[in-house]
PDB file of N, CA and C in Angstrom:
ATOM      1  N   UNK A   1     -35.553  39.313   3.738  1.00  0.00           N
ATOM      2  CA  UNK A   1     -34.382  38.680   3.188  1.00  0.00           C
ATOM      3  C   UNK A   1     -34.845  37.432   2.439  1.00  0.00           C
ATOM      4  N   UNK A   2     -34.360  37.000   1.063  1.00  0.00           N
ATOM      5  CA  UNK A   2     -34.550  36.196   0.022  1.00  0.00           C
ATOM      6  C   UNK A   2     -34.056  35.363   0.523  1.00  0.00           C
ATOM      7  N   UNK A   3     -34.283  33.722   0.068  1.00  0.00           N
ATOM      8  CA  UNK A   3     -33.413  32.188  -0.005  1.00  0.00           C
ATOM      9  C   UNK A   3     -32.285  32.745  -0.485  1.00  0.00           C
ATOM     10  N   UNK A   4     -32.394  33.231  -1.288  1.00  0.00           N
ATOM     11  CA  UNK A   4     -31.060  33.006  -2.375  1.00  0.00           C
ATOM     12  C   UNK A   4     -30.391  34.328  -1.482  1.00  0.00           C
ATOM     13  N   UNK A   5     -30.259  35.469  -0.633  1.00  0.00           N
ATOM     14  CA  UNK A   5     -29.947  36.416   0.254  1.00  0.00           C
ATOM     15  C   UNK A   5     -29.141  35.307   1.458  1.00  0.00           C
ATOM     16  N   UNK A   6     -29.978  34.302   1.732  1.00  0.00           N
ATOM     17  CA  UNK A   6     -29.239  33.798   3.240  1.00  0.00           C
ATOM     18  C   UNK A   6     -28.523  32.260   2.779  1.00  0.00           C
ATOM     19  N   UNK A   7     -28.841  31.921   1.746  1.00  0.00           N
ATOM     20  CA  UNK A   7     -27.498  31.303   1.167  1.00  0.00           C
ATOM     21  C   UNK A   7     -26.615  31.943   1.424  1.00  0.00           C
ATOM     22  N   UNK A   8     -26.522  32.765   0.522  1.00  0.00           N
ATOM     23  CA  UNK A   8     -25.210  33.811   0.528  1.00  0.00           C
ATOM     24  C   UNK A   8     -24.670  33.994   1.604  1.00  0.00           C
ATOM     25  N   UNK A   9     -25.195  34.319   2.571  1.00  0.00           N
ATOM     26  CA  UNK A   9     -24.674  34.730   3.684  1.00  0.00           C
ATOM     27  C   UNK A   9     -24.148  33.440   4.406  1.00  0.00           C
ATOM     28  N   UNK A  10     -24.768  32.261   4.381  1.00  0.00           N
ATOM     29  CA  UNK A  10     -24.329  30.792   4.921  1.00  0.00           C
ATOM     30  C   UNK A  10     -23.467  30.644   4.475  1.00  0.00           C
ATOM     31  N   UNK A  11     -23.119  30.569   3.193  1.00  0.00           N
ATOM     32  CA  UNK A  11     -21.999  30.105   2.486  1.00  0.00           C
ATOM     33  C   UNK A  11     -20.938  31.285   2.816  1.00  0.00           C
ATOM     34  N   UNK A  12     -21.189  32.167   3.057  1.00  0.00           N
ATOM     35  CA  UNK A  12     -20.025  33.210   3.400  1.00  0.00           C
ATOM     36  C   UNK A  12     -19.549  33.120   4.908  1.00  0.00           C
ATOM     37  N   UNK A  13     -20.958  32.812   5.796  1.00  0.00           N
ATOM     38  CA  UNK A  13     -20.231  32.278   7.254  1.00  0.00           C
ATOM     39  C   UNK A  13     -19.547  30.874   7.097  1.00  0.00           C
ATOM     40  N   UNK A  14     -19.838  30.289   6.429  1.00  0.00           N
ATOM     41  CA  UNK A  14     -19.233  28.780   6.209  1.00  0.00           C
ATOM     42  C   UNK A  14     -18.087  28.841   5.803  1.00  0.00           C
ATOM     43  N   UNK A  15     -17.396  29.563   5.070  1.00  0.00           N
ATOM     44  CA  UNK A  15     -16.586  29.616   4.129  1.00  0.00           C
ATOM     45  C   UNK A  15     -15.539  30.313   5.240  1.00  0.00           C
ATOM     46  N   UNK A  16     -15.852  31.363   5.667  1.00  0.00           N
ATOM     47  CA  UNK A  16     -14.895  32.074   6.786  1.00  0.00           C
ATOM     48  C   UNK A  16     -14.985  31.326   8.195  1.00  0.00           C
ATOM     49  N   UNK A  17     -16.011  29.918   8.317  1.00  0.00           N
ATOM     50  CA  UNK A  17     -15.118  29.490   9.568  1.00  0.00           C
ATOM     51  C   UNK A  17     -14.244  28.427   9.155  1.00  0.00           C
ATOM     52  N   UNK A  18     -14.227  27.884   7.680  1.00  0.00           N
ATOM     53  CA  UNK A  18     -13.387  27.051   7.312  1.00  0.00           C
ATOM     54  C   UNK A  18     -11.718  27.564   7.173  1.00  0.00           C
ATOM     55  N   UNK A  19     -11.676  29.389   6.643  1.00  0.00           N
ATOM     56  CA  UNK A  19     -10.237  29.698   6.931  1.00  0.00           C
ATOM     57  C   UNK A  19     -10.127  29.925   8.031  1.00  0.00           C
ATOM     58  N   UNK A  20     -11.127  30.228   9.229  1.00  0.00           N
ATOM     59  CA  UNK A  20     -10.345  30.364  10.556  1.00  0.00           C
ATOM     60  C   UNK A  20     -10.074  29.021  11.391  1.00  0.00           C
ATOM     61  N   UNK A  21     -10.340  27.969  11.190  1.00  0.00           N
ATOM     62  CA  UNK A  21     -10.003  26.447  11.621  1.00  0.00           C
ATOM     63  C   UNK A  21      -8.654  26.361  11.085  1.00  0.00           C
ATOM     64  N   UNK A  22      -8.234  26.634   9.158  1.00  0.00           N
ATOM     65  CA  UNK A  22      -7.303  26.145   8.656  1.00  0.00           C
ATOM     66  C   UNK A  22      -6.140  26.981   9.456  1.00  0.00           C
ATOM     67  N   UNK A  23      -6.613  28.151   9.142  1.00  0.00           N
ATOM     68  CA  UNK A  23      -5.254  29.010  10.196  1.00  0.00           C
ATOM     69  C   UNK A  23      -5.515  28.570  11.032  1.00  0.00           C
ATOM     70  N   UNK A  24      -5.974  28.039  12.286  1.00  0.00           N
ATOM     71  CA  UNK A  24      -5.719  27.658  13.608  1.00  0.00           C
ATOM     72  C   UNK A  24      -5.120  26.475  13.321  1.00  0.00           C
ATOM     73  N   UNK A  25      -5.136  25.574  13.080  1.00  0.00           N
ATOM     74  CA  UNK A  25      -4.533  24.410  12.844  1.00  0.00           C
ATOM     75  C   UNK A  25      -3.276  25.131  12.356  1.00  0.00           C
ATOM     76  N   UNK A  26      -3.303  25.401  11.032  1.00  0.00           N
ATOM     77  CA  UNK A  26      -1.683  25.648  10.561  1.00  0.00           C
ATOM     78  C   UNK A  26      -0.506  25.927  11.221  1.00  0.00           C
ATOM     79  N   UNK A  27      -1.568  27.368  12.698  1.00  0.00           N
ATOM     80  CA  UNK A  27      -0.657  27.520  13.249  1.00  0.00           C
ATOM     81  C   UNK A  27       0.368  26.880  14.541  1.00  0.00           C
ATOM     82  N   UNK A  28      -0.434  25.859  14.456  1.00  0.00           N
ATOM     83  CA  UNK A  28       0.373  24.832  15.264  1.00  0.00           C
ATOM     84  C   UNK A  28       1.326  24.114  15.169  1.00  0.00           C
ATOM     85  N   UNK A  29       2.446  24.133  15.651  1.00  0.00           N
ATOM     86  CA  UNK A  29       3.744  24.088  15.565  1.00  0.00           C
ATOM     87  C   UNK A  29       3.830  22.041  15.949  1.00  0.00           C
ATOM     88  N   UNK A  30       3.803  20.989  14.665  1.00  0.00           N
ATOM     89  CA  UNK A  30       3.929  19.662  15.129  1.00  0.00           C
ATOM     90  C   UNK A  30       4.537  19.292  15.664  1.00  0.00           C
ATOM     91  N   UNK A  31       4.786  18.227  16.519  1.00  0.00           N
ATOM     92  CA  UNK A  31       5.705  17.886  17.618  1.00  0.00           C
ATOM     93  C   UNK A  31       6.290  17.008  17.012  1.00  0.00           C
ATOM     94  N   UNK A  32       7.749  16.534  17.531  1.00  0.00           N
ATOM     95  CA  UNK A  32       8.190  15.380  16.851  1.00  0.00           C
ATOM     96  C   UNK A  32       7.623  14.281  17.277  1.00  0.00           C
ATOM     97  N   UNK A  33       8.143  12.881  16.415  1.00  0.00           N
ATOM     98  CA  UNK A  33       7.242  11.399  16.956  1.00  0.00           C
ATOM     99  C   UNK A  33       8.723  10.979  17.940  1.00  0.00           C
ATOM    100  N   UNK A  34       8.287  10.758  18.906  1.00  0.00           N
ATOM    101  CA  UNK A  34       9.323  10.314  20.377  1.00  0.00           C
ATOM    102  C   UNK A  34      10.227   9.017  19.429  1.00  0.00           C
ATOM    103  N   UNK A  35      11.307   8.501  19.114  1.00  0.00           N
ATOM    104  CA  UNK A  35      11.763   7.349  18.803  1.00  0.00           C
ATOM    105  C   UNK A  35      11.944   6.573  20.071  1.00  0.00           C
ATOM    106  N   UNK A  36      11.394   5.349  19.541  1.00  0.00           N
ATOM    107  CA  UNK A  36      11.455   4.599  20.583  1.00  0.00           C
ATOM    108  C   UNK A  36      13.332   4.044  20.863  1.00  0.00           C
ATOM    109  N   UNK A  37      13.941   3.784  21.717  1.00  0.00           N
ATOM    110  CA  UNK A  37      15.805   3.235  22.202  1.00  0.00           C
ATOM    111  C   UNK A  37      15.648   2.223  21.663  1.00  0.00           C
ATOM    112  N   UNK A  38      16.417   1.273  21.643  1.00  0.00           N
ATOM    113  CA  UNK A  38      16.888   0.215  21.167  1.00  0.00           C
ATOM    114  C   UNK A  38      16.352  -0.664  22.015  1.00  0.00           C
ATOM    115  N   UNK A  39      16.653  -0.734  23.241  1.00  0.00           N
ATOM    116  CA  UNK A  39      15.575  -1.717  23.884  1.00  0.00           C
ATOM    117  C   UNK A  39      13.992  -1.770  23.794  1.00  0.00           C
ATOM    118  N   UNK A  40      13.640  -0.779  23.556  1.00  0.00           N
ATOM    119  CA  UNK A  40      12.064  -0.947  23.154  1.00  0.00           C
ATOM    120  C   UNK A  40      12.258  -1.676  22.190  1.00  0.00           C
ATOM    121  N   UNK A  41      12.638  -1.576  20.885  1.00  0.00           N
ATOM    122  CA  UNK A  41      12.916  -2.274  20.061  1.00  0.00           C
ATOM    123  C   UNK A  41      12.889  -3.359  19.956  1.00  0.00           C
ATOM    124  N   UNK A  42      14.012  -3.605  20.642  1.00  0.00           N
ATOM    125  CA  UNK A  42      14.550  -5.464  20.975  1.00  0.00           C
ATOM    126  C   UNK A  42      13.284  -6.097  21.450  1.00  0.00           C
ATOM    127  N   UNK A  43      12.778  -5.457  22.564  1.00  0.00           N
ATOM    128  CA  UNK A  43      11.619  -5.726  23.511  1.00  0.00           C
ATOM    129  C   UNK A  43      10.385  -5.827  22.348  1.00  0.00           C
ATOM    130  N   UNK A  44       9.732  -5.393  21.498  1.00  0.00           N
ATOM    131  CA  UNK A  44       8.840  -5.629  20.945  1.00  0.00           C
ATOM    132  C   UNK A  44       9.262  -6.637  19.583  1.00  0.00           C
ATOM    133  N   UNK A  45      10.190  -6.663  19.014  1.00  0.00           N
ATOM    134  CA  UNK A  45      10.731  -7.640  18.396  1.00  0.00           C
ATOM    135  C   UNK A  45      10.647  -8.925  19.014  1.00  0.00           C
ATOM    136  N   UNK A  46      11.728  -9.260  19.892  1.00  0.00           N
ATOM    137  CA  UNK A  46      11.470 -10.364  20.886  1.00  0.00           C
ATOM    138  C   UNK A  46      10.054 -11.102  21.255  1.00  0.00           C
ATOM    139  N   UNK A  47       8.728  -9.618  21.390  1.00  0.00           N
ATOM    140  CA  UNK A  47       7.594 -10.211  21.727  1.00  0.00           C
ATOM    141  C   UNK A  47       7.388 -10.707  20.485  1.00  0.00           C
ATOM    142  N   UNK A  48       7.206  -9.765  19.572  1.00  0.00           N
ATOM    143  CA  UNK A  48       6.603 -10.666  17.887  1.00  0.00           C
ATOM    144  C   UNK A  48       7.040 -12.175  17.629  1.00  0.00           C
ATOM    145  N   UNK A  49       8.786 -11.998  17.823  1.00  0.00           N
ATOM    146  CA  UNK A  49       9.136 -13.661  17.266  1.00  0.00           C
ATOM    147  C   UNK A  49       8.664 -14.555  18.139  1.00  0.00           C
ATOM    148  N   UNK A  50       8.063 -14.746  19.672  1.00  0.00           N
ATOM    149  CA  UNK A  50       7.278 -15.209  20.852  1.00  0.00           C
ATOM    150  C   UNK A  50       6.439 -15.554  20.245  1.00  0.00           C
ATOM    151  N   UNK A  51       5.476 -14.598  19.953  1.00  0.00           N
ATOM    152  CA  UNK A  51       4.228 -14.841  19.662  1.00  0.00           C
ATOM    153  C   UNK A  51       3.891 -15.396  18.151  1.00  0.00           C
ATOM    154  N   UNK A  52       4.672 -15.142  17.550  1.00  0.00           N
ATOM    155  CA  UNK A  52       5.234 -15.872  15.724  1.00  0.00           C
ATOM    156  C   UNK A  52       5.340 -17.605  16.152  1.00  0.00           C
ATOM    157  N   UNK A  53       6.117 -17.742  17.457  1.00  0.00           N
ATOM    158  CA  UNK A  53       6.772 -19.442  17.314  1.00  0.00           C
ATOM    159  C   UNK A  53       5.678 -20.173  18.432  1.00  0.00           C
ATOM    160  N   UNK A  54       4.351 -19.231  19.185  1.00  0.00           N
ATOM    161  CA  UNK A  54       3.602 -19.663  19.987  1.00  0.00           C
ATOM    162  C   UNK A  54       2.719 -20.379  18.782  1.00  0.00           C
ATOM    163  N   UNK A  55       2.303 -18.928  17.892  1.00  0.00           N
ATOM    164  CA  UNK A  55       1.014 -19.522  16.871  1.00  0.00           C
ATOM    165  C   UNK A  55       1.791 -20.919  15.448  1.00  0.00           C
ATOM    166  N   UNK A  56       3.224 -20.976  15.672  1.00  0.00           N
ATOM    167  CA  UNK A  56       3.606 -21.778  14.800  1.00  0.00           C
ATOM    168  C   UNK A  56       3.359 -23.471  15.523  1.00  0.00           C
ATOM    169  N   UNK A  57       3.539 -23.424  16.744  1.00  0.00           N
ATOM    170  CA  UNK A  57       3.344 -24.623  17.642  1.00  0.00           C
ATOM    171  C   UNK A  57       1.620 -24.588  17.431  1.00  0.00           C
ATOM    172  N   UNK A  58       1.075 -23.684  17.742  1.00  0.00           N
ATOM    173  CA  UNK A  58      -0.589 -24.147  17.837  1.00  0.00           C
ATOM    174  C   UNK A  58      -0.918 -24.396  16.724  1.00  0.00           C
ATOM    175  N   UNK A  59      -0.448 -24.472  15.782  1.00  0.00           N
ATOM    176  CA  UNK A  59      -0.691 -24.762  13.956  1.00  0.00           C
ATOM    177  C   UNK A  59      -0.403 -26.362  13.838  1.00  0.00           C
ATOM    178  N   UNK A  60       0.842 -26.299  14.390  1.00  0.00           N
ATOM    179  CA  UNK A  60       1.687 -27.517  14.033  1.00  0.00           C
ATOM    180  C   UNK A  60       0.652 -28.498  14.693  1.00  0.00           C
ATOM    181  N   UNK A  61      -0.163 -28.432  16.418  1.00  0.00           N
ATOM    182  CA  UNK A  61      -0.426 -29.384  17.035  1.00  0.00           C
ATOM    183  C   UNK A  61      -1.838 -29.547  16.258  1.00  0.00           C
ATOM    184  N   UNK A  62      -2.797 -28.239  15.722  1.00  0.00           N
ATOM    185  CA  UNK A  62      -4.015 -28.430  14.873  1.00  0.00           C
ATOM    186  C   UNK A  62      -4.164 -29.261  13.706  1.00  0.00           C
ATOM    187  N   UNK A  63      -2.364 -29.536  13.065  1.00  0.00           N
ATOM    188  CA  UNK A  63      -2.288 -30.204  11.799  1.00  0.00           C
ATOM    189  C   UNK A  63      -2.386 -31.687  12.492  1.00  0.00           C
ATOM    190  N   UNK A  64      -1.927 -32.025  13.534  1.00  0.00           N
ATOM    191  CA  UNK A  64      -1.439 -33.115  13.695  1.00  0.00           C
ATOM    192  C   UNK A  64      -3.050 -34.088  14.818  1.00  0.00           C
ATOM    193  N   UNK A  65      -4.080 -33.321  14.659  1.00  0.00           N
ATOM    194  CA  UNK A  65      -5.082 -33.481  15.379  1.00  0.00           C
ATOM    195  C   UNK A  65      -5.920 -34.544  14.445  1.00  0.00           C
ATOM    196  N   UNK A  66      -6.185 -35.453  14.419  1.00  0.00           N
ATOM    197  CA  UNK A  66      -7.118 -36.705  13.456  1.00  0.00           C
ATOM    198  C   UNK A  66      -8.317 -36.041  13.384  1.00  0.00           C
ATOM    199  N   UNK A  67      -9.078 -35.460  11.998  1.00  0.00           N
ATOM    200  CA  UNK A  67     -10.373 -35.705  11.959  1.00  0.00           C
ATOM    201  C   UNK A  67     -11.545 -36.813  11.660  1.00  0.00           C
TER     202      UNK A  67
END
């Protein structure tokens, strides 16, 4: 068997495990993304503006520090 014989053949096993991955994947049915309730919501909101008015105080006291 030639180089240029088992190319061929690589590229032909290569090539047919790339459509049998794509069909396996395809055939998987996606799940939905869970929505988070309204209290999660609130709850991670709430943390952001926390942590927004923590780093606005540690700014404020860095400005006000004499070099």
């Amino acid at each position: 068997m030639g180089l240029e014989q088992k190319m061929k053949t690589a590229t032909g096993i290569a090539a047919c495990m790339a459509v049998v991955m794509l069909a396996a994947c395809a055939s998987h049915e996606t799940k939905p993304i869970a929505q988070p309730t309204p209290d999660q919501v609130r709850g991670h909101a709430d943390r952001g503006f926390d942590n927004l008015k923590k780093e606005e105080q540690e700014r404020g006291a860095q400005t006000n520090v004499p070099r």
